[in-house]
PDB file of N, CA and C in Angstrom:
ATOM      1  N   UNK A   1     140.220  75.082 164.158  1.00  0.00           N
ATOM      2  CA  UNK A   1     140.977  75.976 165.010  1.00  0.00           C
ATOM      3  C   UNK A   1     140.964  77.366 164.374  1.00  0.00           C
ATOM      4  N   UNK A   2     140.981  78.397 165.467  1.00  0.00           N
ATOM      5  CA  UNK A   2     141.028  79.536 164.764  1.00  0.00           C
ATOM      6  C   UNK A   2     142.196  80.550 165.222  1.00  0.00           C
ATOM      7  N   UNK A   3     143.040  81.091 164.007  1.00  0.00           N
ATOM      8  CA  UNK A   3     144.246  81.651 164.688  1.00  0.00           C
ATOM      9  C   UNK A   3     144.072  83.465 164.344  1.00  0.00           C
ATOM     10  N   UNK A   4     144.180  84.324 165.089  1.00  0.00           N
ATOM     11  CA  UNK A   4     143.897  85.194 165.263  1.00  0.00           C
ATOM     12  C   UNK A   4     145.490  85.834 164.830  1.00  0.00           C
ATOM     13  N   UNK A   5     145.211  86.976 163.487  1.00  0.00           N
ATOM     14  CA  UNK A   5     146.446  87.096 162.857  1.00  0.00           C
ATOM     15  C   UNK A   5     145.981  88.932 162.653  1.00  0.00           C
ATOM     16  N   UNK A   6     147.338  90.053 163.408  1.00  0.00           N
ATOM     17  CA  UNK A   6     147.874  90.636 163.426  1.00  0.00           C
ATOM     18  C   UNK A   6     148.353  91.024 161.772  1.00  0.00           C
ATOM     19  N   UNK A   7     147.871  91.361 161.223  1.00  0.00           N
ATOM     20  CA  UNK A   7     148.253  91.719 159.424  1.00  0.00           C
ATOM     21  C   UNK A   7     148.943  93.050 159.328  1.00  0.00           C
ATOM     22  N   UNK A   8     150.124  93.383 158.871  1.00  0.00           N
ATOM     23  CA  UNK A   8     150.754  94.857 158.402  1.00  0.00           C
ATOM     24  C   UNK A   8     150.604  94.591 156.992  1.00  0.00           C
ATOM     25  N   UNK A   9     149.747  95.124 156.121  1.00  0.00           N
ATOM     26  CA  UNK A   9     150.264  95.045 154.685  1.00  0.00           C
ATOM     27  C   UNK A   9     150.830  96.150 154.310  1.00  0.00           C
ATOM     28  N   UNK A  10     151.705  96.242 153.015  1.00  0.00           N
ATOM     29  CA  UNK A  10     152.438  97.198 152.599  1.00  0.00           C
ATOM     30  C   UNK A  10     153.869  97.285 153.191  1.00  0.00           C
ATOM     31  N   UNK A  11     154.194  95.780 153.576  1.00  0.00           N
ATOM     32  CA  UNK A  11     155.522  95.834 153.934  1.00  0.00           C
ATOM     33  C   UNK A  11     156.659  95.619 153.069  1.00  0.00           C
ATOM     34  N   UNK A  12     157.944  95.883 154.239  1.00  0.00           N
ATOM     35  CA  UNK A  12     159.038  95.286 152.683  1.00  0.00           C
ATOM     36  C   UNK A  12     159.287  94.226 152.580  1.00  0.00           C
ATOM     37  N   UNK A  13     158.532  93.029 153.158  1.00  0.00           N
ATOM     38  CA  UNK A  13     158.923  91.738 152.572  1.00  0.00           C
ATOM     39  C   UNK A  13     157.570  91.112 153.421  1.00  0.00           C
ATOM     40  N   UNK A  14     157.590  89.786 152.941  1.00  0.00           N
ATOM     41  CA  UNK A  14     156.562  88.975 153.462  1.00  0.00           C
ATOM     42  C   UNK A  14     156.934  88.214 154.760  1.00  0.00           C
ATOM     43  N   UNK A  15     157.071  88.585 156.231  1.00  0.00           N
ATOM     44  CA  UNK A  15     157.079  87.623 157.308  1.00  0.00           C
ATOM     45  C   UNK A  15     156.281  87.021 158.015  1.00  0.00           C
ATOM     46  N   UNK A  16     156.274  85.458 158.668  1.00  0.00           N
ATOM     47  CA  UNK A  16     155.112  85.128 159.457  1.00  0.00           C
ATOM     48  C   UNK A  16     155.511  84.895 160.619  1.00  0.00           C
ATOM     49  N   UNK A  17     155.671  85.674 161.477  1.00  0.00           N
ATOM     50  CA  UNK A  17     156.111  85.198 162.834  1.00  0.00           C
ATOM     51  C   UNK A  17     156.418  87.449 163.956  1.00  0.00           C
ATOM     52  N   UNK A  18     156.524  86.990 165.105  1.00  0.00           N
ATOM     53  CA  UNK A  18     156.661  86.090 165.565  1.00  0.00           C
ATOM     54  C   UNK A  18     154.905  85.874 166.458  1.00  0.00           C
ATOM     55  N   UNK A  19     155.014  84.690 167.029  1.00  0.00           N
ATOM     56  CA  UNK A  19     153.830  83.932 167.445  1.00  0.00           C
ATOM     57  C   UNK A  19     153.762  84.865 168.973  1.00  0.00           C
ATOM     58  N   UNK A  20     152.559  85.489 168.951  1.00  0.00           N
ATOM     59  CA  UNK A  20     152.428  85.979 170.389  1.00  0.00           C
ATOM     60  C   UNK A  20     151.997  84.991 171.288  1.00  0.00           C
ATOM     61  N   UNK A  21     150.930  83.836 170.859  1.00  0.00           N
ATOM     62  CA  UNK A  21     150.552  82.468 171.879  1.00  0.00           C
ATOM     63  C   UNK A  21     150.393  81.908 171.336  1.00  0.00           C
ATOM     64  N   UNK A  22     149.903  80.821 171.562  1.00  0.00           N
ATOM     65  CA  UNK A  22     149.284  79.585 170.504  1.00  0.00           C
ATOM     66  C   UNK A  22     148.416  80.051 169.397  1.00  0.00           C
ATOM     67  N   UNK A  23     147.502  80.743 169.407  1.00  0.00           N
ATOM     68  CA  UNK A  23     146.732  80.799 168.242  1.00  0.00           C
ATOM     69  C   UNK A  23     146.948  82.994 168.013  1.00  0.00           C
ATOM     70  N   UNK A  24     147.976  82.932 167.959  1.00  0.00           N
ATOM     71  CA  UNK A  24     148.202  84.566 167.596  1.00  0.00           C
ATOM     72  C   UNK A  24     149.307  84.760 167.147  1.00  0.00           C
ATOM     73  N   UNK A  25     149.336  85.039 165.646  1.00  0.00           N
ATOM     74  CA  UNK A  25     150.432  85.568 165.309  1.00  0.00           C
ATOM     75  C   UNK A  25     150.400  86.759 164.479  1.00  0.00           C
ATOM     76  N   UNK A  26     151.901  87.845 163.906  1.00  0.00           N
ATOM     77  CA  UNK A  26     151.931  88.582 163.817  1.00  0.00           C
ATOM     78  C   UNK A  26     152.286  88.183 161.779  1.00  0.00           C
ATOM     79  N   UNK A  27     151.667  88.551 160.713  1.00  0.00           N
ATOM     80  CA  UNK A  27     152.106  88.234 159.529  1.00  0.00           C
ATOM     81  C   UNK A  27     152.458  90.150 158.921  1.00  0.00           C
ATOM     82  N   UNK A  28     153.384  90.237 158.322  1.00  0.00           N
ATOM     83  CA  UNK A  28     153.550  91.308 157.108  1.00  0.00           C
ATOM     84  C   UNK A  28     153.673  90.947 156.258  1.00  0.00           C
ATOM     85  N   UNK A  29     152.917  91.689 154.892  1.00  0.00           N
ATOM     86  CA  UNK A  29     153.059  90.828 153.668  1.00  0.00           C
ATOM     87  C   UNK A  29     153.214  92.505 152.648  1.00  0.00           C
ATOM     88  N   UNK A  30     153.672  92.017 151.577  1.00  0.00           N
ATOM     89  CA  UNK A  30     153.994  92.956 150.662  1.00  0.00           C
ATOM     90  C   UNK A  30     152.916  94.030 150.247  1.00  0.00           C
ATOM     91  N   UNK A  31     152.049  92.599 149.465  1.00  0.00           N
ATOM     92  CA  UNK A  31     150.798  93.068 149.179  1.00  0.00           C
ATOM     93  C   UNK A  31     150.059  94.758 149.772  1.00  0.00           C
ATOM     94  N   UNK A  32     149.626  95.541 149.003  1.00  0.00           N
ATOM     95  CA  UNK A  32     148.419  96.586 150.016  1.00  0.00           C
ATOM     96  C   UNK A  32     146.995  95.970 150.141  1.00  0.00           C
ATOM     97  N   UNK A  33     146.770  97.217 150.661  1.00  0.00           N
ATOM     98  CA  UNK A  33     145.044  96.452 151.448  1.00  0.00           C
ATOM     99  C   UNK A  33     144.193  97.034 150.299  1.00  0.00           C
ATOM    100  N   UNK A  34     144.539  96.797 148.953  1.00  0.00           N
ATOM    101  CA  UNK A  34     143.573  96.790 148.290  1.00  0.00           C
ATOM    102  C   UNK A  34     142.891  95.710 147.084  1.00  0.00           C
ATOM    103  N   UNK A  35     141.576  95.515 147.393  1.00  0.00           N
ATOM    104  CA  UNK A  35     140.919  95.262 146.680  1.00  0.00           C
ATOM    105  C   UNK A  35     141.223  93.745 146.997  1.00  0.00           C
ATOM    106  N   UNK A  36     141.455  93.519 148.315  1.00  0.00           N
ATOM    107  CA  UNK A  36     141.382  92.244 149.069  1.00  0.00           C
ATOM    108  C   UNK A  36     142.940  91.480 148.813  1.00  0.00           C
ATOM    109  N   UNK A  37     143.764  91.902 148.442  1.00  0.00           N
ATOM    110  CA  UNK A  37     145.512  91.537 147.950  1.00  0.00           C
ATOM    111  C   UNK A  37     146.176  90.920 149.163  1.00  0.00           C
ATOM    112  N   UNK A  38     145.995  92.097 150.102  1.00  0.00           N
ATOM    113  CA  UNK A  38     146.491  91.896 151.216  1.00  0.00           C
ATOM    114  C   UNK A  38     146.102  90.756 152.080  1.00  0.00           C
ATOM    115  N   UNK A  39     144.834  90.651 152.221  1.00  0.00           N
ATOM    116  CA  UNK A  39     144.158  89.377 152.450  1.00  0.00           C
ATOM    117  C   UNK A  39     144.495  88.183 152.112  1.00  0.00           C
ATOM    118  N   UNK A  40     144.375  88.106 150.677  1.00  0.00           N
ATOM    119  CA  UNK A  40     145.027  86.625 149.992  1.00  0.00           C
ATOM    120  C   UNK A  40     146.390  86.160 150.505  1.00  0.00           C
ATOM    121  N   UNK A  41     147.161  87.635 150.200  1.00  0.00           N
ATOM    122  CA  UNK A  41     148.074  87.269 150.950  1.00  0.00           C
ATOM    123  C   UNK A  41     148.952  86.374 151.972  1.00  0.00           C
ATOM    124  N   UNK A  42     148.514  87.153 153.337  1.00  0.00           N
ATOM    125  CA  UNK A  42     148.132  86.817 154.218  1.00  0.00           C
ATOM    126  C   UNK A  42     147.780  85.614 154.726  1.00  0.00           C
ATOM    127  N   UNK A  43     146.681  85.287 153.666  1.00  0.00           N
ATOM    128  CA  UNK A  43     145.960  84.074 154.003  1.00  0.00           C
ATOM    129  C   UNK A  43     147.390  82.992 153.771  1.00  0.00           C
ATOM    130  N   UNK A  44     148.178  83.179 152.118  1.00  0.00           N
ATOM    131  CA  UNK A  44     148.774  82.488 151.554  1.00  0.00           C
ATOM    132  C   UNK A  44     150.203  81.847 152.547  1.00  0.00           C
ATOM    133  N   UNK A  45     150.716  83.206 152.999  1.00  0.00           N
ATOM    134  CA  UNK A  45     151.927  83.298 153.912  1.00  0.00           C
ATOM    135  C   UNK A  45     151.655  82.381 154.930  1.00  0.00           C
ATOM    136  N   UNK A  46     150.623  82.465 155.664  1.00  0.00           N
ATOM    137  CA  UNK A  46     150.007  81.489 156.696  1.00  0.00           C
ATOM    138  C   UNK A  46     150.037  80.174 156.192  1.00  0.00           C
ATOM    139  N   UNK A  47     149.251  79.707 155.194  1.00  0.00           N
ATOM    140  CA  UNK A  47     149.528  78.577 154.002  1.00  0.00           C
ATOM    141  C   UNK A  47     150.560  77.969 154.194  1.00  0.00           C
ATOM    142  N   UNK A  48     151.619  78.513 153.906  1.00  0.00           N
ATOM    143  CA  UNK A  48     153.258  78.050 153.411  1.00  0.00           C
ATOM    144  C   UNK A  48     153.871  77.804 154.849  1.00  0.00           C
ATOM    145  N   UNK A  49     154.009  78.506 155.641  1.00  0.00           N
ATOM    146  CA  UNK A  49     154.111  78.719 157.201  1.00  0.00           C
ATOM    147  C   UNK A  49     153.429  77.333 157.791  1.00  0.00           C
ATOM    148  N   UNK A  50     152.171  76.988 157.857  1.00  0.00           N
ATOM    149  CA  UNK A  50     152.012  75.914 158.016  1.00  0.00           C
ATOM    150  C   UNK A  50     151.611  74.421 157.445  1.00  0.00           C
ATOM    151  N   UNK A  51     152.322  74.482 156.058  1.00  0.00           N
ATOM    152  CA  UNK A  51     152.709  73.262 155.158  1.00  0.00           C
ATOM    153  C   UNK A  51     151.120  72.800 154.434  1.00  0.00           C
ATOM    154  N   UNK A  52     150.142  74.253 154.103  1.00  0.00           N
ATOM    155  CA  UNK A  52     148.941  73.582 154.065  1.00  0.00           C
ATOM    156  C   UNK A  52     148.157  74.325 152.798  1.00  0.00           C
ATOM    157  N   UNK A  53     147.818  73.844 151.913  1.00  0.00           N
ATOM    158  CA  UNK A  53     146.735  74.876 151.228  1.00  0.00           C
ATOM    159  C   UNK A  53     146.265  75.707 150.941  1.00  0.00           C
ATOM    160  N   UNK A  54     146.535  76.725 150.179  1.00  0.00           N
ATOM    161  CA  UNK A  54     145.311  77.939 150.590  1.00  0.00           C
ATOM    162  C   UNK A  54     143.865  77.772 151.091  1.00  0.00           C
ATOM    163  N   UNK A  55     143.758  77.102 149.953  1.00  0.00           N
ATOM    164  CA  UNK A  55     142.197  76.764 149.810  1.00  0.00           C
ATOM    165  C   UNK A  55     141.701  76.496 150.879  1.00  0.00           C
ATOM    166  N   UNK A  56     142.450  75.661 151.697  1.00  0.00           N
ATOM    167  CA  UNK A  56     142.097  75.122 153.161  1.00  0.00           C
ATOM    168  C   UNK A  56     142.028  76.161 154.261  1.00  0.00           C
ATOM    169  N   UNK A  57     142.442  77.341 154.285  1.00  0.00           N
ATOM    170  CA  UNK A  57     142.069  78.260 154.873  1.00  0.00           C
ATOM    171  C   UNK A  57     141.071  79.136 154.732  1.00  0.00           C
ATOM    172  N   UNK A  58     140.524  79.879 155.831  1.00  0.00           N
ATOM    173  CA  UNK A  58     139.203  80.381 155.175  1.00  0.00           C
ATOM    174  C   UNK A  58     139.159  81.617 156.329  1.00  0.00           C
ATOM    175  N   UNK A  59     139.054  82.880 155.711  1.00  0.00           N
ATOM    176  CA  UNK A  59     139.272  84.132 156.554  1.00  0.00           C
ATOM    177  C   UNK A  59     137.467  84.491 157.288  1.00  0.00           C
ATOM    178  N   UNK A  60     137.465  84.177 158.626  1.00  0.00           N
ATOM    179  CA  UNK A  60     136.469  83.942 159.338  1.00  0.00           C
ATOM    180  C   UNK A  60     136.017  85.520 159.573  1.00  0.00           C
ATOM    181  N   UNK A  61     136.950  86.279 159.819  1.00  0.00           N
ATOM    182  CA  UNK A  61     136.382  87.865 160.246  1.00  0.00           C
ATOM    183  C   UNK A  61     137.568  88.713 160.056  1.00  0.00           C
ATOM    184  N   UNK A  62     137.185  89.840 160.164  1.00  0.00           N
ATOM    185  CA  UNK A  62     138.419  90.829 159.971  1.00  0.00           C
ATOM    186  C   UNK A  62     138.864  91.489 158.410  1.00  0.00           C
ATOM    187  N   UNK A  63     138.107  91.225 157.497  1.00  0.00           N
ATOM    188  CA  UNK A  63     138.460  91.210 156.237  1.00  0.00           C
ATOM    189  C   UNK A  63     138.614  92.977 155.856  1.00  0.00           C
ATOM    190  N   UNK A  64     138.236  93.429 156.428  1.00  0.00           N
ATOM    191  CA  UNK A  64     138.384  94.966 156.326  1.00  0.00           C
ATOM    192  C   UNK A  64     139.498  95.916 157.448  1.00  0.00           C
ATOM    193  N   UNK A  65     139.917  94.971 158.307  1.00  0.00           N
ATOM    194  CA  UNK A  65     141.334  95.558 159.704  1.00  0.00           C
ATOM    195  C   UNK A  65     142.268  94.869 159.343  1.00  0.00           C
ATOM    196  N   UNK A  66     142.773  94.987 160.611  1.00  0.00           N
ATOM    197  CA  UNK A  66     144.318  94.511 160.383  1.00  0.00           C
ATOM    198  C   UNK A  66     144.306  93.028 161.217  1.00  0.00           C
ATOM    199  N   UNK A  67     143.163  93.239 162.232  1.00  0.00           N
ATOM    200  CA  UNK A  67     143.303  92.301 163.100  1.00  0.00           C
ATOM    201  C   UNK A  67     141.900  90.966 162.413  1.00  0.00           C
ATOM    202  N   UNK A  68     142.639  90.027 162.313  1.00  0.00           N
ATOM    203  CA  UNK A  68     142.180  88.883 161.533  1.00  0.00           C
ATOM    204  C   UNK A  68     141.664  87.585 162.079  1.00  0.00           C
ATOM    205  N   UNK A  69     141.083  87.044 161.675  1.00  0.00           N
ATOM    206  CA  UNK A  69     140.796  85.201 162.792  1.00  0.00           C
ATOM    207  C   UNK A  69     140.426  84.736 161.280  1.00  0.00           C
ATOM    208  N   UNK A  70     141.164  83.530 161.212  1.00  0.00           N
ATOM    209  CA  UNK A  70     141.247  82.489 159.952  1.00  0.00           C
ATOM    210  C   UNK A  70     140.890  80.954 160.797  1.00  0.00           C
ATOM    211  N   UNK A  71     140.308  80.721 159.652  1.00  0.00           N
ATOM    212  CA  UNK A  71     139.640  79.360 160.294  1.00  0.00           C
ATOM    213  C   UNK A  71     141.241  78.402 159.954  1.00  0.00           C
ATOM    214  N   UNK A  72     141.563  77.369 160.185  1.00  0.00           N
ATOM    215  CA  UNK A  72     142.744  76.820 159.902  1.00  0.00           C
ATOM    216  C   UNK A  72     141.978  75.447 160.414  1.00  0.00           C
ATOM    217  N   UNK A  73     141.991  73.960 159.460  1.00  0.00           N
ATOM    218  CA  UNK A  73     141.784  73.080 159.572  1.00  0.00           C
ATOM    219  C   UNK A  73     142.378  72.022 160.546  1.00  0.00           C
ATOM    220  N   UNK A  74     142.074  71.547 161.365  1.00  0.00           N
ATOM    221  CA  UNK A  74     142.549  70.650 162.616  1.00  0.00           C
ATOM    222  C   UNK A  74     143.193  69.467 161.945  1.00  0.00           C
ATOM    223  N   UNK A  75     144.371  69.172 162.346  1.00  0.00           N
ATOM    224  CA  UNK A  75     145.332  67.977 161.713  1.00  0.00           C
ATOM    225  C   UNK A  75     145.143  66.564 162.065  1.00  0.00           C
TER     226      UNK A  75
END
């Protein structure tokens, strides 16, 4: 599955929500957009949010915007 994620980095706290549809949501994370931080991030917040791995996620496109699609493993 692939969820298409809305990224603000450089925020004041780390949130994951809220969900615009099924596979779109909106994440802010602390982290800046450098030197891929924000990314990991991101990736991680999503992680915790849905009870799963980092590792198991895998950032499909977007690695340079804001606007993101992460591969996310089917349950």
């Amino acid at each position: 599955m692939i969820v298409t994620v809305h990224a603000k980095p450089g925020a004041r706290e780390t949130k994951v929500g809220p969900w615009l549809d099924d596979s779109t949501v909106k994440i802010s994370v602390t982290a800046r957009a450098e030197g891929g931080k924000a990314n990991e991030a991101v990736i991680k917040a999503l992680a915790e949010h849905l009870n799963l791995a980092p590792s198991t996620l895998r950032l499909v496109r977007g690695a340079t915007t804001r606007m993101k699609q992460i591969e996310v493993p089917s349950k």
